[in-house]
PDB file of N, CA and C in Angstrom:
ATOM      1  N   UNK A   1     114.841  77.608 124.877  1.00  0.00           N
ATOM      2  CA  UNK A   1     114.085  78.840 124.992  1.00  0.00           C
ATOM      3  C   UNK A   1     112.781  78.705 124.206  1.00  0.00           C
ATOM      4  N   UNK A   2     111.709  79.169 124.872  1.00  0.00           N
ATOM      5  CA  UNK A   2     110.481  79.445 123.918  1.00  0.00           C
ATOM      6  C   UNK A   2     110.545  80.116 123.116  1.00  0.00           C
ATOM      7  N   UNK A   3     109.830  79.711 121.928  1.00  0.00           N
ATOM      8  CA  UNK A   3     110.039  80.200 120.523  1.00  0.00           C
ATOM      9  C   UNK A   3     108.784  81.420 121.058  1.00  0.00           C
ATOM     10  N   UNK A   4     108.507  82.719 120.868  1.00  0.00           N
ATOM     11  CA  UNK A   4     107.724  83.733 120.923  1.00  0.00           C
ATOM     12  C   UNK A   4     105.997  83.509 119.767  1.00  0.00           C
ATOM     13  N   UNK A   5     105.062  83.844 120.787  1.00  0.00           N
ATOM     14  CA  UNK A   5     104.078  83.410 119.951  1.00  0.00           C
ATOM     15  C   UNK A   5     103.279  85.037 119.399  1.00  0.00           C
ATOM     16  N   UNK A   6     103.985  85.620 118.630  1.00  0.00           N
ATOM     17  CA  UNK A   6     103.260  86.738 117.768  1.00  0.00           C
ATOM     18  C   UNK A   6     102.621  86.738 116.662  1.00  0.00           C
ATOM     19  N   UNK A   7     101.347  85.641 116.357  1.00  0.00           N
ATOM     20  CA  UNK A   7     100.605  85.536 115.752  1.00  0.00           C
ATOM     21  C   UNK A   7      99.768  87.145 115.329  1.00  0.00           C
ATOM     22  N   UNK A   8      99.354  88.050 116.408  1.00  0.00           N
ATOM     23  CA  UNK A   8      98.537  88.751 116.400  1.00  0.00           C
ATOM     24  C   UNK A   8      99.361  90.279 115.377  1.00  0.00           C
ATOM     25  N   UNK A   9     100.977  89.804 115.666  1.00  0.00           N
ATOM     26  CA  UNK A   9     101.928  91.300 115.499  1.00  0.00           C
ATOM     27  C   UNK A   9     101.866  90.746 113.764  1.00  0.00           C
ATOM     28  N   UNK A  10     102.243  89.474 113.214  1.00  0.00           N
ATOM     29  CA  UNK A  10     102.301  88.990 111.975  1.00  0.00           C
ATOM     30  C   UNK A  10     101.138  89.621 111.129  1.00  0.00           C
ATOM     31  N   UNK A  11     100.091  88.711 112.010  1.00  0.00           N
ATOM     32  CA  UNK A  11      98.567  89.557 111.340  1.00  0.00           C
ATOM     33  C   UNK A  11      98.641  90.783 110.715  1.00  0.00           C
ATOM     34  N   UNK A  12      98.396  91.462 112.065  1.00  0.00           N
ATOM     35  CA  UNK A  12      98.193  93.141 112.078  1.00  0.00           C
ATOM     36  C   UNK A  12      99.353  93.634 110.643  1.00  0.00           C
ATOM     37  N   UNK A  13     100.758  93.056 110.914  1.00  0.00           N
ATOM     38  CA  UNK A  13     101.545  93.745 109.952  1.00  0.00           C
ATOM     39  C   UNK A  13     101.113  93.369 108.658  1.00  0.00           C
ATOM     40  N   UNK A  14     100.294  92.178 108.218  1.00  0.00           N
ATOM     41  CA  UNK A  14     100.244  91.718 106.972  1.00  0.00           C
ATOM     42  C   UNK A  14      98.694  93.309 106.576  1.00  0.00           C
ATOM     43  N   UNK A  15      98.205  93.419 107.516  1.00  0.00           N
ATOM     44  CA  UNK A  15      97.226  94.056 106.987  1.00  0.00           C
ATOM     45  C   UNK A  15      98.206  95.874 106.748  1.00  0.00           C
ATOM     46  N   UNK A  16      99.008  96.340 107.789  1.00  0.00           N
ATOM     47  CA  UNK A  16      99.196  97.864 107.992  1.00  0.00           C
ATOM     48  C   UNK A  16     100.319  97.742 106.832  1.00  0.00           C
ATOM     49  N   UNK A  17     100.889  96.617 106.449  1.00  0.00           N
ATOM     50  CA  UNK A  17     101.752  96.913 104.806  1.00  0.00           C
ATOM     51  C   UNK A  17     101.218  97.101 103.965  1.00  0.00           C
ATOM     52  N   UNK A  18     100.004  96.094 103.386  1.00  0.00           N
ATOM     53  CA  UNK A  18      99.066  97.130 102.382  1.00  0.00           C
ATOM     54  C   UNK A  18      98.684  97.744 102.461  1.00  0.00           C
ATOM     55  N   UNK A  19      98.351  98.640 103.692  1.00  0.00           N
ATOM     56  CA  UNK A  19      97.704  99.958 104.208  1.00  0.00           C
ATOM     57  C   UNK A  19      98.331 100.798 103.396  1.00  0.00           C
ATOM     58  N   UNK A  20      99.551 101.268 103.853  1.00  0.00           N
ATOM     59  CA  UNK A  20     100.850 101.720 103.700  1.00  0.00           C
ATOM     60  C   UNK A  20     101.785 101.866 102.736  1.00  0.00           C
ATOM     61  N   UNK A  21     101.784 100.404 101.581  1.00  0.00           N
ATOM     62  CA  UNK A  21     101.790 100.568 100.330  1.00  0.00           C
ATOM     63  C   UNK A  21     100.993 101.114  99.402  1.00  0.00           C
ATOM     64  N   UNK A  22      99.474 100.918  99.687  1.00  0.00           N
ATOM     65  CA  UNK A  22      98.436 101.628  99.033  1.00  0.00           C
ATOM     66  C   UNK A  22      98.489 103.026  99.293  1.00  0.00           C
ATOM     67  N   UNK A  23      98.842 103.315 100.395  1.00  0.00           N
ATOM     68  CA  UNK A  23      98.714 104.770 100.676  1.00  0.00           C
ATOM     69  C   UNK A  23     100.176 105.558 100.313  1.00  0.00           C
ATOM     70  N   UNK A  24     101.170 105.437 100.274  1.00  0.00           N
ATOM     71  CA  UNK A  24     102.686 105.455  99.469  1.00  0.00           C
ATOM     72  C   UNK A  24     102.244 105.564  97.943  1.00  0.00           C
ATOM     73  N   UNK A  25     101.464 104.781  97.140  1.00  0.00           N
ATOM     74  CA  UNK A  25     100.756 104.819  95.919  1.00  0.00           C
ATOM     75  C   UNK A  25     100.391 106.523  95.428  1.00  0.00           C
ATOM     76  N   UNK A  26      99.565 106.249  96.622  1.00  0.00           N
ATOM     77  CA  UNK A  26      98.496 107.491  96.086  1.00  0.00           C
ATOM     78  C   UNK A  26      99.266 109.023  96.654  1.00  0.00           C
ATOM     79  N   UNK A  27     100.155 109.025  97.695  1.00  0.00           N
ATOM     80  CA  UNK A  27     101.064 109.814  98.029  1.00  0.00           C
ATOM     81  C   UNK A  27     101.764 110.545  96.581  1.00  0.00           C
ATOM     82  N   UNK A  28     102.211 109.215  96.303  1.00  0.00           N
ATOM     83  CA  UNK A  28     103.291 109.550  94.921  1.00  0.00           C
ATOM     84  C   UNK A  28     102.340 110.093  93.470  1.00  0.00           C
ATOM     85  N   UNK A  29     101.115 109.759  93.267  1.00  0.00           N
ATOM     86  CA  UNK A  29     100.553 110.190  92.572  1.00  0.00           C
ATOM     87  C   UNK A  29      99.897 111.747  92.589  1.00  0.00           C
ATOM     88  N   UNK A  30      99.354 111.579  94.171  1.00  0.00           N
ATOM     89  CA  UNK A  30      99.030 112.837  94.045  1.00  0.00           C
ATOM     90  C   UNK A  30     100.179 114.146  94.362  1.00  0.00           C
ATOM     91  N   UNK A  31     101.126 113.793  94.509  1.00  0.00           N
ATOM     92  CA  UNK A  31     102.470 114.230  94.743  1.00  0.00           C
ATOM     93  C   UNK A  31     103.227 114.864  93.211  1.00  0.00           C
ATOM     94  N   UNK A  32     102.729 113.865  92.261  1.00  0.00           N
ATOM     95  CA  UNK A  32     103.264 114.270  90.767  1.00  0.00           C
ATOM     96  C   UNK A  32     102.675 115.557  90.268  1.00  0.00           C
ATOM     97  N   UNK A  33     101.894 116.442  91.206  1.00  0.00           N
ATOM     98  CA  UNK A  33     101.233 117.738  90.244  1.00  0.00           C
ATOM     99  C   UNK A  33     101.423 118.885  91.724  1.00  0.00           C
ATOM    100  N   UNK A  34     102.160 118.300  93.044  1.00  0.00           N
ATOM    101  CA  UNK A  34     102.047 118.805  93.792  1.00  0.00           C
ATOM    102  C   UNK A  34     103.480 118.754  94.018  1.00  0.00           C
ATOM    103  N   UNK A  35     104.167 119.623  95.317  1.00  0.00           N
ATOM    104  CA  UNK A  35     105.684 119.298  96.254  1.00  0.00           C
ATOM    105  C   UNK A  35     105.179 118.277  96.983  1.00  0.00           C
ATOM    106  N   UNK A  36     106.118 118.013  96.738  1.00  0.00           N
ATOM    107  CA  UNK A  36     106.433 116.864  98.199  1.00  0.00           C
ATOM    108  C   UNK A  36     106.115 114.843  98.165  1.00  0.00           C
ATOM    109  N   UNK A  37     105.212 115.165  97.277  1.00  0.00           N
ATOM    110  CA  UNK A  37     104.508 113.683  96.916  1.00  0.00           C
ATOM    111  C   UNK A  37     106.161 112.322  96.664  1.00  0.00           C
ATOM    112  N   UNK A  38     106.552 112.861  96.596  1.00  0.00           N
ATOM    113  CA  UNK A  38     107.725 111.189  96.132  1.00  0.00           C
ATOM    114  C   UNK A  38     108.119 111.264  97.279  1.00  0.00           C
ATOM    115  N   UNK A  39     108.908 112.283  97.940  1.00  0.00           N
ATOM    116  CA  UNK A  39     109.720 112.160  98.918  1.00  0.00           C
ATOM    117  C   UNK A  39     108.885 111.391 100.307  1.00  0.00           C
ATOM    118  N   UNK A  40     107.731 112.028 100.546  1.00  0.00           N
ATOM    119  CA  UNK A  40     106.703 111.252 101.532  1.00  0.00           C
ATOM    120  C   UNK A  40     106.199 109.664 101.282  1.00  0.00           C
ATOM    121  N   UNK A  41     106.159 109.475  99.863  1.00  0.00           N
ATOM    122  CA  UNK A  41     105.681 108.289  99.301  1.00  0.00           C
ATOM    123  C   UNK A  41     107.307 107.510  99.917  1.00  0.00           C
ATOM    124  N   UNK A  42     108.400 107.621  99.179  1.00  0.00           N
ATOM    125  CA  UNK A  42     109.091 107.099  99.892  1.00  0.00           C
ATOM    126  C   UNK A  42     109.477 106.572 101.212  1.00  0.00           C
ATOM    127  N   UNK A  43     108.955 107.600 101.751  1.00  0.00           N
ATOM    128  CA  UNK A  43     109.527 107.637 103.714  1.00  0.00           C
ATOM    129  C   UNK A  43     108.162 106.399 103.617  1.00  0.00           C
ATOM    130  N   UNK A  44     107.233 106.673 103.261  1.00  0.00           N
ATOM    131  CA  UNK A  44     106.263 105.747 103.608  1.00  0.00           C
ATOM    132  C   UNK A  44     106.106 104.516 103.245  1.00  0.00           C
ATOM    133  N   UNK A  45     106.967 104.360 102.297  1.00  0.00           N
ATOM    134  CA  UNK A  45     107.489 102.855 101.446  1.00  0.00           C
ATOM    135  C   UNK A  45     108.684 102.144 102.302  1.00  0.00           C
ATOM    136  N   UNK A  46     109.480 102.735 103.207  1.00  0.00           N
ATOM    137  CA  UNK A  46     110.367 102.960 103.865  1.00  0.00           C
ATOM    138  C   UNK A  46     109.799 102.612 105.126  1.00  0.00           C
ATOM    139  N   UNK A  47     108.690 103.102 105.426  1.00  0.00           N
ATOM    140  CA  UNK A  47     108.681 102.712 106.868  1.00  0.00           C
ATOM    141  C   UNK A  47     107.741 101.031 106.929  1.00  0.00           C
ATOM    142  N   UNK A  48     106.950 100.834 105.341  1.00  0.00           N
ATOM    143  CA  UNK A  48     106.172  99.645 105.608  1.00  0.00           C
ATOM    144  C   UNK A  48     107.187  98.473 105.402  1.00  0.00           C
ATOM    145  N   UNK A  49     108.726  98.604 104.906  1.00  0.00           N
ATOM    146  CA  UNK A  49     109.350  97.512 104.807  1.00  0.00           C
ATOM    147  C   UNK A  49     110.161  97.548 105.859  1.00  0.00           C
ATOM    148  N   UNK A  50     110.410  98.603 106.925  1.00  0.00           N
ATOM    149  CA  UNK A  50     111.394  98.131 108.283  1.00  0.00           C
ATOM    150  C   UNK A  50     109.987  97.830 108.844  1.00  0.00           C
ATOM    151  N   UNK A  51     108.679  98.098 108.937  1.00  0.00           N
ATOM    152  CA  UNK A  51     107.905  97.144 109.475  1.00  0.00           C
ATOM    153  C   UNK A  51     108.026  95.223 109.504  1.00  0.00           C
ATOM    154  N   UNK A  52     108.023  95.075 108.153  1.00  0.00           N
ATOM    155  CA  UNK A  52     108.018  94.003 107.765  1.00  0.00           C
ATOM    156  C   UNK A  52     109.544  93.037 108.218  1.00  0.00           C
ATOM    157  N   UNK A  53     110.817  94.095 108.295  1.00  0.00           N
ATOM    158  CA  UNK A  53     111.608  93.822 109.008  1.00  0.00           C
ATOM    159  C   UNK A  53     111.983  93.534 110.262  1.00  0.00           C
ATOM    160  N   UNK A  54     111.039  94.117 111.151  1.00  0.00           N
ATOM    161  CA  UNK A  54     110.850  94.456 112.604  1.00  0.00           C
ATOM    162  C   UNK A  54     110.129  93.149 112.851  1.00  0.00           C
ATOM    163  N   UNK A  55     109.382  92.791 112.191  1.00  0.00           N
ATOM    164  CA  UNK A  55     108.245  91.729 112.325  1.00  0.00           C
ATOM    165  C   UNK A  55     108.874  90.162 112.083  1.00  0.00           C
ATOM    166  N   UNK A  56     109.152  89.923 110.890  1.00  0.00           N
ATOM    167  CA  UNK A  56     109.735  88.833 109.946  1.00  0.00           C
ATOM    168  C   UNK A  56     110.990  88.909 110.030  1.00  0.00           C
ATOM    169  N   UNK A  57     111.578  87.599 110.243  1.00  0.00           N
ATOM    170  CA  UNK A  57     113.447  87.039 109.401  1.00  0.00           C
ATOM    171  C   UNK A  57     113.747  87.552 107.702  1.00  0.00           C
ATOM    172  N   UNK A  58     114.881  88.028 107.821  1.00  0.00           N
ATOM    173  CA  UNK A  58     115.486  88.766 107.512  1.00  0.00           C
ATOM    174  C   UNK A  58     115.429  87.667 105.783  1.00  0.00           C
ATOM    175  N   UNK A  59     115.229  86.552 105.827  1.00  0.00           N
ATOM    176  CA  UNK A  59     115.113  85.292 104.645  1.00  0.00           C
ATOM    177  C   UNK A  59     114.015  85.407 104.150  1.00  0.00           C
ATOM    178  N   UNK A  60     112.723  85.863 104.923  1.00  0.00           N
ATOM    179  CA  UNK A  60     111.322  85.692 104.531  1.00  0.00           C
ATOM    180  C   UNK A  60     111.120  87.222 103.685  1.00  0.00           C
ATOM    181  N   UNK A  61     111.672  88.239 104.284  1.00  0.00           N
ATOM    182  CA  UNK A  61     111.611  89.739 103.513  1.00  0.00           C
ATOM    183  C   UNK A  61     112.435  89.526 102.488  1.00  0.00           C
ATOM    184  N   UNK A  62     113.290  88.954 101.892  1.00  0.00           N
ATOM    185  CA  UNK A  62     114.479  89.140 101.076  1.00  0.00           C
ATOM    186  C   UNK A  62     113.134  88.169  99.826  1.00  0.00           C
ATOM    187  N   UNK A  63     112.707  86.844 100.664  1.00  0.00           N
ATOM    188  CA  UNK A  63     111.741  86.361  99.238  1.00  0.00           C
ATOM    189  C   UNK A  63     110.176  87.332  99.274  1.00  0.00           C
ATOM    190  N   UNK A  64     109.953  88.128  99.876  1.00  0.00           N
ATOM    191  CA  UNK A  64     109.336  88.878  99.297  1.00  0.00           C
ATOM    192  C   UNK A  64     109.382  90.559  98.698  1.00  0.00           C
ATOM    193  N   UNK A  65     111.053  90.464  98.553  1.00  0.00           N
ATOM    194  CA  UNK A  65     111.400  91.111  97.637  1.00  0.00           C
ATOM    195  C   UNK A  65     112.481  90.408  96.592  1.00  0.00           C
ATOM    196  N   UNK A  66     112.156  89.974  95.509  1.00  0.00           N
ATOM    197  CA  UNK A  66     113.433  89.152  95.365  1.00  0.00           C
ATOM    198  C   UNK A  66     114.764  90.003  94.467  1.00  0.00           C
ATOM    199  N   UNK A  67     114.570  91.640  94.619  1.00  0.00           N
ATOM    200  CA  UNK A  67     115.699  92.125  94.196  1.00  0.00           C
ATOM    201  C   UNK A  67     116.552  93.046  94.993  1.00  0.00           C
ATOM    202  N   UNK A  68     117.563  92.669  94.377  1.00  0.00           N
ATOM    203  CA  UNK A  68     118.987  93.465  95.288  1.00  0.00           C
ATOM    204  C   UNK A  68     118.094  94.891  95.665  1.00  0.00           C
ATOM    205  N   UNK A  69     118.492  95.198  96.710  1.00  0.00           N
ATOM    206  CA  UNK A  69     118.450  96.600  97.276  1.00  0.00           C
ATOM    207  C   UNK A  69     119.733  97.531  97.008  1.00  0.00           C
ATOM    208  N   UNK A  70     121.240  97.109  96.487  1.00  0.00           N
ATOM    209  CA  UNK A  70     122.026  97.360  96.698  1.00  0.00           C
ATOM    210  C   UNK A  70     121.759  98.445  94.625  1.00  0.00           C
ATOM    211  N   UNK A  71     121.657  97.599  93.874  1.00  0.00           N
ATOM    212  CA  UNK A  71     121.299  97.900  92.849  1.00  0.00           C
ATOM    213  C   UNK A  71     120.055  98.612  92.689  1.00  0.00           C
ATOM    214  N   UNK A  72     119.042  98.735  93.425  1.00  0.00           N
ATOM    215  CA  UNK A  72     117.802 100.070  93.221  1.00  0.00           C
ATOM    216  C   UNK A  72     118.612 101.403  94.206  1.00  0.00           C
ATOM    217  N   UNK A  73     120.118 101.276  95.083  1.00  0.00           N
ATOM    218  CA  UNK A  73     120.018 102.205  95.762  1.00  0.00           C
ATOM    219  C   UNK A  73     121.380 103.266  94.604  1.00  0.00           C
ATOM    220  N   UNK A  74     122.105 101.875  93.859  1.00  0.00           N
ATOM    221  CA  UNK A  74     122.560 102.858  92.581  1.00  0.00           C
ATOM    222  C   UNK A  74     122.423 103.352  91.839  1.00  0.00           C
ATOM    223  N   UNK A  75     120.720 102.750  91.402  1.00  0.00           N
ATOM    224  CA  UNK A  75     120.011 103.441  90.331  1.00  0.00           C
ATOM    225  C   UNK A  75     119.440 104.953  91.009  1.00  0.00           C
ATOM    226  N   UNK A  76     119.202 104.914  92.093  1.00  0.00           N
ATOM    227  CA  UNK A  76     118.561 106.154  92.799  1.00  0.00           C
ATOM    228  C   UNK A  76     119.547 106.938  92.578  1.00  0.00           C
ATOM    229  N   UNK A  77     120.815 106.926  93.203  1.00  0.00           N
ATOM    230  CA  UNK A  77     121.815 108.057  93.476  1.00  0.00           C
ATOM    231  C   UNK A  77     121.991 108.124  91.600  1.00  0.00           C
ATOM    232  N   UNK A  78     121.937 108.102  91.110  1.00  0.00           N
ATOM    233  CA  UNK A  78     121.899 107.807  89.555  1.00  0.00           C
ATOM    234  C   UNK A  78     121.540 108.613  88.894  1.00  0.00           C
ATOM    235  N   UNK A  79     120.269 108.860  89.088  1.00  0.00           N
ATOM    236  CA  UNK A  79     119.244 109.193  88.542  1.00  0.00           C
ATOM    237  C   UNK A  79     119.182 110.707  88.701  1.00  0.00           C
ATOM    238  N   UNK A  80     119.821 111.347  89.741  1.00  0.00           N
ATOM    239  CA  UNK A  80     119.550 112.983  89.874  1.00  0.00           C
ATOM    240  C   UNK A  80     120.663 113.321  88.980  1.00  0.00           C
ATOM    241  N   UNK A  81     121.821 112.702  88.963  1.00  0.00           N
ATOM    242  CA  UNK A  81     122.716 113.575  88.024  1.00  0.00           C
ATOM    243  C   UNK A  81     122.755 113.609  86.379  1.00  0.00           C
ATOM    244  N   UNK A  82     122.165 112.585  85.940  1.00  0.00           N
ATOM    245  CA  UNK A  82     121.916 113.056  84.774  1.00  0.00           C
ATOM    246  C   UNK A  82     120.251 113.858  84.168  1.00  0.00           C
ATOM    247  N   UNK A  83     119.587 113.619  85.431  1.00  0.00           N
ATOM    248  CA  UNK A  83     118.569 114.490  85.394  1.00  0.00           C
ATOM    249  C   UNK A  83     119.444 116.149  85.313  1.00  0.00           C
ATOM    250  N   UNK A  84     119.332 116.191  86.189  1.00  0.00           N
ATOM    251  CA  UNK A  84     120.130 117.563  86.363  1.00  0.00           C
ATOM    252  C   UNK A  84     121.538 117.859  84.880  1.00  0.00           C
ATOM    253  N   UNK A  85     121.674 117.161  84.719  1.00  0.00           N
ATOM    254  CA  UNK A  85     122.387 117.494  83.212  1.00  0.00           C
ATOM    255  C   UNK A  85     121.462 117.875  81.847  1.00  0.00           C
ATOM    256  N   UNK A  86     120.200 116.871  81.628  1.00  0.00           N
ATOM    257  CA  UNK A  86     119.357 117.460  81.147  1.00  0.00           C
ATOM    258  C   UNK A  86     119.248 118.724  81.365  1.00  0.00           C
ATOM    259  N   UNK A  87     118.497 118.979  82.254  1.00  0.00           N
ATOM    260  CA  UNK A  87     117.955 120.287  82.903  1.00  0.00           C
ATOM    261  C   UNK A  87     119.374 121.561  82.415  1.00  0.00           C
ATOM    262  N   UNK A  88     120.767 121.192  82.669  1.00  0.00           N
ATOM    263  CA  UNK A  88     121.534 122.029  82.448  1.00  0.00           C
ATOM    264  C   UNK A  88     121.863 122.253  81.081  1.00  0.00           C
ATOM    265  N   UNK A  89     121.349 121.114  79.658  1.00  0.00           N
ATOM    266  CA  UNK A  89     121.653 121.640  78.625  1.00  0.00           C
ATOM    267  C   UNK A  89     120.517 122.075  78.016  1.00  0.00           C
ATOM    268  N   UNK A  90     119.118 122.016  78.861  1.00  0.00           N
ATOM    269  CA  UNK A  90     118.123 122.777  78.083  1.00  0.00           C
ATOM    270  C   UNK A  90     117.815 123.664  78.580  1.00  0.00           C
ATOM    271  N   UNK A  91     118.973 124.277  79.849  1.00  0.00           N
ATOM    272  CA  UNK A  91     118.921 125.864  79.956  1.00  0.00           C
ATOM    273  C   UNK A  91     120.133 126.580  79.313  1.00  0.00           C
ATOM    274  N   UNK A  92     121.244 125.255  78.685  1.00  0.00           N
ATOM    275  CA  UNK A  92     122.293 126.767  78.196  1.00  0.00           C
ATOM    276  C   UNK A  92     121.683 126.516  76.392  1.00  0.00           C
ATOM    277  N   UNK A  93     120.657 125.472  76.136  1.00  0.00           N
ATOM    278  CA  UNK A  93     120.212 125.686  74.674  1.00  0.00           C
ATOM    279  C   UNK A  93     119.789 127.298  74.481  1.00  0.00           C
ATOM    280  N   UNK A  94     118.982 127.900  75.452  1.00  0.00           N
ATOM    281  CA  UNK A  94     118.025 128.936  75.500  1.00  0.00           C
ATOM    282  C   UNK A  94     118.898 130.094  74.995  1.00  0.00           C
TER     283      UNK A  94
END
């Protein structure tokens, strides 16, 4: 079988991931004094790496991330409940 020649889809994606990361950046920043800013920054961080997935073997994305996903997705679920415990003993301090 012919190997597929998507030189042009590689390209394009190498450029619309830094698009996309840069713009996920500034999402999340300007998001920190506003609603909504992480959650969009995310989806948008989210959609430039199933790009990169869609595009690239599944070996070439893994070395250009070289950490577990499995371990940033425990730290996430993580992270709201002792937030939210904070939050609950510096409202029954009051």
């Amino acid at each position: 079988m012919k190997k597929p020649n998507d030189i042009i889809l590689k390209g394009v994606t190498k450029i619309a991931v830094v698009i996309l990361f840069t713009f996920a950046i500034s999402l999340f920043f300007s998001g920190h004094h506003n609603t909504g800013g992480g959650f969009i920054a995310g989806l948008t961080i989210a959609s430039a790496i199933t790009l990169l997935f869609l595009t690239h073997d599944l070996d070439r994305v893994r070395a250009y991330f070289p950490f577990d996903f499995k371990v940033i997705k425990a730290v996430g679920v993580l992270i709201p409940p002792v937030h939210l415990k904070k939050i609950i003993k510096k409202e029954s301090d009051k």
